[in-house]
N, C-alpha and C. Protein backbone atom coordinates (compact mmCIF):
# COMPACT_ATOMS: atom_id res chain seq x y z
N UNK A 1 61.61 -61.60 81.22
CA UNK A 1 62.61 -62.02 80.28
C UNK A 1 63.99 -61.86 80.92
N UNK A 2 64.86 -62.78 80.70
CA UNK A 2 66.02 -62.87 80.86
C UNK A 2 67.42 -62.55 80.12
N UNK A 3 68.01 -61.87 80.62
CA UNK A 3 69.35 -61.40 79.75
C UNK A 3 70.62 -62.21 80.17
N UNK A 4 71.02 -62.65 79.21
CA UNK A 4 72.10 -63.84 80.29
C UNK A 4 73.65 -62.98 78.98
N UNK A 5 74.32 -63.06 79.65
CA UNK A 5 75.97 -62.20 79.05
C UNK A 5 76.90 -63.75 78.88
N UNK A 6 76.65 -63.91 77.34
CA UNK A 6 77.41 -65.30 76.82
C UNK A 6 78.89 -64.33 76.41
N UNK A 7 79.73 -65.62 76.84
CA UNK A 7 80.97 -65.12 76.52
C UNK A 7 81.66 -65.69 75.05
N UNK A 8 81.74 -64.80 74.02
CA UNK A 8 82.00 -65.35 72.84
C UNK A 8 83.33 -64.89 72.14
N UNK A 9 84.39 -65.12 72.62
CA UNK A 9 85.74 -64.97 72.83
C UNK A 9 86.05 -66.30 72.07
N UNK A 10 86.52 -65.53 70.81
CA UNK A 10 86.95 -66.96 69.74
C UNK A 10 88.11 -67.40 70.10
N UNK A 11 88.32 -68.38 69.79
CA UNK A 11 89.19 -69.68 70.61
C UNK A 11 90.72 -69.45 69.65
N UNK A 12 91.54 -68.46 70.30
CA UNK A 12 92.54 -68.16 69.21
C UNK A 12 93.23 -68.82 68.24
N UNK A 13 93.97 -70.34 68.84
CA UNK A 13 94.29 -70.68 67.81
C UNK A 13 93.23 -70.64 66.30
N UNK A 14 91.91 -71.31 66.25
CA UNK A 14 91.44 -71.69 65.50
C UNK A 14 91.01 -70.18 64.70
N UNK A 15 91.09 -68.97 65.32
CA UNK A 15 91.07 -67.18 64.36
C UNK A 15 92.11 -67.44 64.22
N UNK A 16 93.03 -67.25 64.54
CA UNK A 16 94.70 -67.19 63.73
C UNK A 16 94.57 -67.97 62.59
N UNK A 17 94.64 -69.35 63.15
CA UNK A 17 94.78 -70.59 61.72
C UNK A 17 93.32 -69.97 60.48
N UNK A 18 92.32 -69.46 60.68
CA UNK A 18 91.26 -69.14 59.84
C UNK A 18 91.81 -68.24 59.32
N UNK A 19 92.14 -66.68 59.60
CA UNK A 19 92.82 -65.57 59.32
C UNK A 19 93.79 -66.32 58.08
N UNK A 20 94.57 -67.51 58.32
CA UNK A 20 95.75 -67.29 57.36
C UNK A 20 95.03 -67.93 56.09
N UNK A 21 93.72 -67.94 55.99
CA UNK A 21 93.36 -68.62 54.90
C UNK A 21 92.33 -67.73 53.87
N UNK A 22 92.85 -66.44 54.13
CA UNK A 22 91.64 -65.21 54.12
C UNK A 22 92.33 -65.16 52.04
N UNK A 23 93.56 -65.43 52.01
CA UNK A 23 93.61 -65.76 50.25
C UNK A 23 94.49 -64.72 49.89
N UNK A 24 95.96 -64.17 50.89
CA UNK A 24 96.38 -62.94 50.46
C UNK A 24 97.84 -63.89 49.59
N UNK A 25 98.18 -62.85 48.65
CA UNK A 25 99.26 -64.02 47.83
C UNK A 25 100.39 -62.99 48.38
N UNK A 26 101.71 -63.53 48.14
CA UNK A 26 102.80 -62.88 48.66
C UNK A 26 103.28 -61.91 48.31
N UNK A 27 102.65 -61.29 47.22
CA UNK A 27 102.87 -60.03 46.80
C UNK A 27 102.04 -58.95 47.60
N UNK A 28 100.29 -59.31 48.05
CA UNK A 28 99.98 -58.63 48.94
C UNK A 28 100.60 -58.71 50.02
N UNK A 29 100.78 -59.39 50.98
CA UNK A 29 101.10 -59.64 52.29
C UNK A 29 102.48 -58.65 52.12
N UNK A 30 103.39 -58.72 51.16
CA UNK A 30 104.37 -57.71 51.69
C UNK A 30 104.37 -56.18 50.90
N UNK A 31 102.80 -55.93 50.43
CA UNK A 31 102.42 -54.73 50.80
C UNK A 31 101.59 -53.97 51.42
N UNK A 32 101.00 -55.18 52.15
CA UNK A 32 100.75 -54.70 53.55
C UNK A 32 100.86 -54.25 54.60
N UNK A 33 102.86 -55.36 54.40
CA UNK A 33 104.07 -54.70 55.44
C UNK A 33 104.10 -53.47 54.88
N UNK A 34 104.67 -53.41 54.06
CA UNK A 34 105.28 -52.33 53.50
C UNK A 34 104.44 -50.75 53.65
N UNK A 35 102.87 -50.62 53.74
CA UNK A 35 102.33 -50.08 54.08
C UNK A 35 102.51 -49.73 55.63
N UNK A 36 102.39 -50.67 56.32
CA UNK A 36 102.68 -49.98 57.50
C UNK A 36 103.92 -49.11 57.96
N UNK A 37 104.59 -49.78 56.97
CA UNK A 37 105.97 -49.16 57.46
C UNK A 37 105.89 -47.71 56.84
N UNK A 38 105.07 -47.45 55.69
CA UNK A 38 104.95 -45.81 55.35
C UNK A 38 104.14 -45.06 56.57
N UNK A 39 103.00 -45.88 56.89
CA UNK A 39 102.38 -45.48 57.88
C UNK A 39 103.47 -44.71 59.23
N UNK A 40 104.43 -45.50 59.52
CA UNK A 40 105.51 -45.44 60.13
C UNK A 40 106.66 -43.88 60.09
N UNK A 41 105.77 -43.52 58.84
CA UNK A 41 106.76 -42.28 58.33
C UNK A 41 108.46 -42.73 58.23
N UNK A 42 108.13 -43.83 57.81
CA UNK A 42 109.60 -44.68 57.25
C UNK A 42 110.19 -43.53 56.10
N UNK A 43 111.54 -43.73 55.99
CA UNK A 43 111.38 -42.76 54.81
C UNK A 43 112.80 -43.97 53.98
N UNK A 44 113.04 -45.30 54.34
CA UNK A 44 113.54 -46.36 54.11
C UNK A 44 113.41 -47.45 54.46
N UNK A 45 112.64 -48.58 53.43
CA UNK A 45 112.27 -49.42 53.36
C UNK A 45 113.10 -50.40 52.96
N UNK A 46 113.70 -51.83 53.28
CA UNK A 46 114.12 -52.97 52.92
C UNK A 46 113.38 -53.87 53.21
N UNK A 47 113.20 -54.94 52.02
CA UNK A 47 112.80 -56.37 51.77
C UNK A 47 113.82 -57.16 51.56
N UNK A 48 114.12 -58.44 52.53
CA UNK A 48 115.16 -59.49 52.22
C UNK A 48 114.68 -60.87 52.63
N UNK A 49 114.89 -62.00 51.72
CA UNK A 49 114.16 -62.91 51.95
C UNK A 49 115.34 -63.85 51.58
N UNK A 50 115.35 -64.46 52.54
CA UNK A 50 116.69 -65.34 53.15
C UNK A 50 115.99 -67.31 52.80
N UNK A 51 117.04 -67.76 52.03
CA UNK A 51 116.46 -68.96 51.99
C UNK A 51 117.02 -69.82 53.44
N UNK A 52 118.29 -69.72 54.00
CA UNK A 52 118.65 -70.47 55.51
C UNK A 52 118.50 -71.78 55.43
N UNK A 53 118.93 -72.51 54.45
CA UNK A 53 119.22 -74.09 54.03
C UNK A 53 117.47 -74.61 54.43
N UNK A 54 116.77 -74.51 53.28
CA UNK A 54 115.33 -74.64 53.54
C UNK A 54 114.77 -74.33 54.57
N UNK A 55 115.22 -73.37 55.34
CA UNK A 55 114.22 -73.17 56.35
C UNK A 55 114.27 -71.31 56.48
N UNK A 56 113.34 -70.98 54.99
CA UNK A 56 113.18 -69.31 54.55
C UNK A 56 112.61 -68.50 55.83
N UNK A 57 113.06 -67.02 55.62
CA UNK A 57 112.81 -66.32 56.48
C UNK A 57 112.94 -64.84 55.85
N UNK A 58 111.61 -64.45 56.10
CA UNK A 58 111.43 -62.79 55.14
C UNK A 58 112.02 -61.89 56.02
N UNK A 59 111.97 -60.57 55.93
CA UNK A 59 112.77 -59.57 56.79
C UNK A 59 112.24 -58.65 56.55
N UNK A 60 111.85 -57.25 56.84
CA UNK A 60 111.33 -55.89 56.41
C UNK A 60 112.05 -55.35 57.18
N UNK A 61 112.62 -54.13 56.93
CA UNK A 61 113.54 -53.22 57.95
C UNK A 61 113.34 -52.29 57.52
N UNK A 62 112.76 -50.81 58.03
CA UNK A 62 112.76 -49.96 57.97
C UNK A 62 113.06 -48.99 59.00
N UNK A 63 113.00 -47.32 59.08
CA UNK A 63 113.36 -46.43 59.70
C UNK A 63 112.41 -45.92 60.33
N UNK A 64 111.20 -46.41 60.27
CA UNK A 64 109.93 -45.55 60.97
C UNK A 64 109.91 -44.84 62.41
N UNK A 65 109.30 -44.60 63.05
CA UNK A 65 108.95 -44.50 64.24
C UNK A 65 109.07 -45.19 65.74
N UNK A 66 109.10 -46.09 65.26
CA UNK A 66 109.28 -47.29 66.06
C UNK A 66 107.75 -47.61 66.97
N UNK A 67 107.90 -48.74 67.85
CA UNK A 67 106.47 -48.73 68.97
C UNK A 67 107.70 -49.32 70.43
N UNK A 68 106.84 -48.32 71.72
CA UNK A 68 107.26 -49.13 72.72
C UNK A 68 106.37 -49.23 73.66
N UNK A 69 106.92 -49.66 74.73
CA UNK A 69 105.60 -50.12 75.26
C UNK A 69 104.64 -49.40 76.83
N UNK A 70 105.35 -47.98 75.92
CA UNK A 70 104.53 -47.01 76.56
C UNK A 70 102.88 -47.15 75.91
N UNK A 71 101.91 -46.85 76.49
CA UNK A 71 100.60 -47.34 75.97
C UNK A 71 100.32 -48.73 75.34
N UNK A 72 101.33 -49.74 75.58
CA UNK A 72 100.79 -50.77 75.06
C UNK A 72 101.29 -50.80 73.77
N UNK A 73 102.12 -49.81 72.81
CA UNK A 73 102.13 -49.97 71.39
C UNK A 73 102.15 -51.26 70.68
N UNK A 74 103.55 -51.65 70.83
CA UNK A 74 103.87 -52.79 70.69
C UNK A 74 103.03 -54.33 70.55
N UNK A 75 102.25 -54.54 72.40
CA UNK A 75 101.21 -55.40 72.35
C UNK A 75 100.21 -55.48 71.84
N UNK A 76 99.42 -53.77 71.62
CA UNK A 76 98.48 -53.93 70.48
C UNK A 76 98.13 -54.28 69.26
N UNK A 77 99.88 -53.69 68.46
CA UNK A 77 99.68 -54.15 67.72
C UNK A 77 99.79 -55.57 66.80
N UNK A 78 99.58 -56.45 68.61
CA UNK A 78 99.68 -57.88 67.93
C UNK A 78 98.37 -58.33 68.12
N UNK A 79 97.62 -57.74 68.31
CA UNK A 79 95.93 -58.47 68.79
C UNK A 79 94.82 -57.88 67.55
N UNK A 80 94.54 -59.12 66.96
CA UNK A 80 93.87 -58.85 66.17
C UNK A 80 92.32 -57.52 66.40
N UNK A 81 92.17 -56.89 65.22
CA UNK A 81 91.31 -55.93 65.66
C UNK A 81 91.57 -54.88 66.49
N UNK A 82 92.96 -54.59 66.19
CA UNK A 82 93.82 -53.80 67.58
C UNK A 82 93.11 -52.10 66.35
N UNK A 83 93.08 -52.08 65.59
CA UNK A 83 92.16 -50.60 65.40
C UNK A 83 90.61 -50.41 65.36
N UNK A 84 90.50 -49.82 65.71
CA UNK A 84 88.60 -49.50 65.74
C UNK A 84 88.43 -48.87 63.69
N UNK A 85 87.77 -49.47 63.12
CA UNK A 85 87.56 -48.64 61.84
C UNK A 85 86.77 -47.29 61.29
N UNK A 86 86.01 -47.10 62.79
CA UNK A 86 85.83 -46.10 63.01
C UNK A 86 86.03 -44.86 63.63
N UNK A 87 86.76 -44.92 64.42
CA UNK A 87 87.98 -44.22 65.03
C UNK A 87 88.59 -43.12 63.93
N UNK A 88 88.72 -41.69 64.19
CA UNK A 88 89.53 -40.97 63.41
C UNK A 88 90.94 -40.96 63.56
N UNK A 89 91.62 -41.42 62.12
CA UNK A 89 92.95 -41.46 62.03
C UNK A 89 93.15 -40.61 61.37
N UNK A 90 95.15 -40.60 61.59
CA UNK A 90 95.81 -39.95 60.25
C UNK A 90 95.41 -39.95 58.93
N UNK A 91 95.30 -39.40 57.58
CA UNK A 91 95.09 -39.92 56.50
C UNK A 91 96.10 -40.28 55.85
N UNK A 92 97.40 -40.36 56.47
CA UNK A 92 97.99 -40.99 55.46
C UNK A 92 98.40 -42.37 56.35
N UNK A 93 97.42 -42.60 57.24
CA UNK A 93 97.41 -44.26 58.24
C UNK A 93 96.54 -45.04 57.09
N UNK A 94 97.28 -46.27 56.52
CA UNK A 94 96.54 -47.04 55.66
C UNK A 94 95.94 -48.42 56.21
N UNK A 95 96.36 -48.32 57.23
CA UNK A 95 95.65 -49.59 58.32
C UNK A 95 94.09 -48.81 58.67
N UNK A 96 93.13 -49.87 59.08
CA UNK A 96 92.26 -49.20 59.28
C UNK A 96 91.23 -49.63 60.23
N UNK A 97 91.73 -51.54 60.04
CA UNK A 97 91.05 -52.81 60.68
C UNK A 97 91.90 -53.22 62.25
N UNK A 98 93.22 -52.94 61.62
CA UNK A 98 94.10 -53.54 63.10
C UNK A 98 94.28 -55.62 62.52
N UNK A 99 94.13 -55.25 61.60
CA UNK A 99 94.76 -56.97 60.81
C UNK A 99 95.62 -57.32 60.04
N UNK A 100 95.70 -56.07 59.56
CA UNK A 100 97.20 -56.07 58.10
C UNK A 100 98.15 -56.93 58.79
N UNK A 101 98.79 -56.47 59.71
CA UNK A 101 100.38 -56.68 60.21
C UNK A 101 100.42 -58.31 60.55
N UNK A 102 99.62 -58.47 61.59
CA UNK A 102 99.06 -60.06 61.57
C UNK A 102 98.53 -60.98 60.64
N UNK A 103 97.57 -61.02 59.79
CA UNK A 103 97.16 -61.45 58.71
C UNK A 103 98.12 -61.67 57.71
N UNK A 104 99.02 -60.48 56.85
CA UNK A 104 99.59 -60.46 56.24
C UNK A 104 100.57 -61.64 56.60
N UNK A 105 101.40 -61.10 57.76
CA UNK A 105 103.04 -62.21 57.59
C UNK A 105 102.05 -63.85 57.86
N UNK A 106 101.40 -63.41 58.98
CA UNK A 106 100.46 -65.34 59.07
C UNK A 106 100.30 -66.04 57.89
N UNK A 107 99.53 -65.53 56.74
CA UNK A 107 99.55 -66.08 55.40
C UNK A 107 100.36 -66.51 55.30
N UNK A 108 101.76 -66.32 55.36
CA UNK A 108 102.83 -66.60 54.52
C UNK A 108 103.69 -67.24 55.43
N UNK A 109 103.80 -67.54 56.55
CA UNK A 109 104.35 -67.88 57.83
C UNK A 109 103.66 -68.33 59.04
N UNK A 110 104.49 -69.43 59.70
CA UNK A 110 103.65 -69.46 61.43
C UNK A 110 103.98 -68.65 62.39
N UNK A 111 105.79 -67.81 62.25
CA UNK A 111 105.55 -67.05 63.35
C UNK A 111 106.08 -65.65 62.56
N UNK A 112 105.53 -64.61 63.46
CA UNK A 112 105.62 -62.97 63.02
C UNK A 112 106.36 -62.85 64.37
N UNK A 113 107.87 -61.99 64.54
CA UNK A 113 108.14 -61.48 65.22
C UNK A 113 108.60 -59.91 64.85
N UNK A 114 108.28 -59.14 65.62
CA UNK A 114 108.65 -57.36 65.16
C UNK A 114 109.65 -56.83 66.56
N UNK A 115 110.68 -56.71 66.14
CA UNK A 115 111.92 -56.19 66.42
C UNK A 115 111.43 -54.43 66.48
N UNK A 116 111.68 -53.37 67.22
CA UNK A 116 110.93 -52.03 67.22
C UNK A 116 112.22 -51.39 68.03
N UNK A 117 112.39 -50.40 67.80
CA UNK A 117 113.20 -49.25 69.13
C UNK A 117 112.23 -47.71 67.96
N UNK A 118 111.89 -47.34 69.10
CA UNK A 118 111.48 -45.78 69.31
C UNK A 118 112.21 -44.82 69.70
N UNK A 119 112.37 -43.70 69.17
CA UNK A 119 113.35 -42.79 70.14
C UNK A 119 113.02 -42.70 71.49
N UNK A 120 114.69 -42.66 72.16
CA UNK A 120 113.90 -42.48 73.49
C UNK A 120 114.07 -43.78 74.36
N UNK A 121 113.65 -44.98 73.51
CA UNK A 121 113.44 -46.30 74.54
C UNK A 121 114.24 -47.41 74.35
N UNK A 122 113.89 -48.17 74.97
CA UNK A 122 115.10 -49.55 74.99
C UNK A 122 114.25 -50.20 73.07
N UNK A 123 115.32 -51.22 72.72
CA UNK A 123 115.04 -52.20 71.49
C UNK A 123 114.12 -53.07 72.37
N UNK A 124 112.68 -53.50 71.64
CA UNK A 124 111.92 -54.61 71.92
C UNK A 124 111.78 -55.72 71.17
N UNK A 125 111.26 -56.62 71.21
CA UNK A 125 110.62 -57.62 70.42
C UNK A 125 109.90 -58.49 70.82
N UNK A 126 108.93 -58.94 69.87
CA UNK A 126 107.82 -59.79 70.52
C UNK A 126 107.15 -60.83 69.38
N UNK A 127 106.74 -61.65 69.63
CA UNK A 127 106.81 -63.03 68.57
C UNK A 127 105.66 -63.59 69.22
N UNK A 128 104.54 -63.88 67.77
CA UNK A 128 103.43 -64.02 67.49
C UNK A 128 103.72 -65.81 67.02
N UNK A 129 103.69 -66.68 67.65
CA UNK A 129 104.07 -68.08 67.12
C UNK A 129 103.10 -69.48 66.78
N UNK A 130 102.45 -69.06 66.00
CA UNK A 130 100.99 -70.21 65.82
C UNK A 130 101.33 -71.56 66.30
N UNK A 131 102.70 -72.44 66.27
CA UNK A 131 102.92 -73.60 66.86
C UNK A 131 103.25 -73.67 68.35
N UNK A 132 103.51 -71.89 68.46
CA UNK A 132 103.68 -72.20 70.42
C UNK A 132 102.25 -72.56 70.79
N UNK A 133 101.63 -71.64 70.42
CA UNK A 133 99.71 -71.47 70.71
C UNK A 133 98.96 -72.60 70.62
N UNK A 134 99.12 -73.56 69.60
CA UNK A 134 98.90 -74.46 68.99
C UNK A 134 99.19 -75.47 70.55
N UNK A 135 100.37 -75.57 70.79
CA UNK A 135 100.80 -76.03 71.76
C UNK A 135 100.71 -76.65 73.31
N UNK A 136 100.07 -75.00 73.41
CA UNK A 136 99.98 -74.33 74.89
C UNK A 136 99.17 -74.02 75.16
């Protein structure tokens, strides 16, 4: 018998575009954010949602922790499945899948970008863009 190693690496655009159809309404999706950002040990949270002559744009700003890109923080947490659910966490970590952060803004948007500074490190940012991907 033969063991052959198929490579089954879903074809991203088409998980992204599926993901945004998972049925979250906009009241979840920005407490999803909003969860992470407690996760964050935020201890101040803002929501602002900018209309920009029809072309809207949400905002979350908080004080948390920040991510840099010591260990990857940052990049992980743009790849879907970026937590193991079995893995021991914090208990007051309400993520659990590694999809909230992605899933959430995707629903409601094509691109997620997260703006981060950590103590300690330079300001980052990095932008998740379904029409670059789409694209490219």
């Amino acid at each position: 018998m033969f063991k052959v190693a198929e490579d089954f690496t879903p074809n991203p655009i088409n998980l992204l575009e599926s993901n945004r159809s998972l049925g979250y309404s906009i009241e979840e999706a920005v407490s999803d954010l909003i969860d992470n950002s407690i996760a964050a040990k935020s201890k101040n949270i803002s929501v602002h949602m900018v209309w920009n002559n029809s072309k809207p744009f949400f905002v979350l700003l908080d004080d948390g922790i920040g991510m840099s890109l010591n260990n990857n923080e940052l990049i992980e947490s743009f790849k879907l499945g970026s937590s193991n659910p079995l893995d021991e966490r914090d208990p007051n970590d309400l993520g659990r899948f590694g999809f909230g952060m992605k899933t959430a803004s995707l629903s409601q948007a094509r691109i997620l970008t997260v703006i981060t500074k950590k103590k300690g490190y330079n300001t980052l940012a990095c932008s998740l863009d379904l029409n670059f991907i789409r694209d490219n």
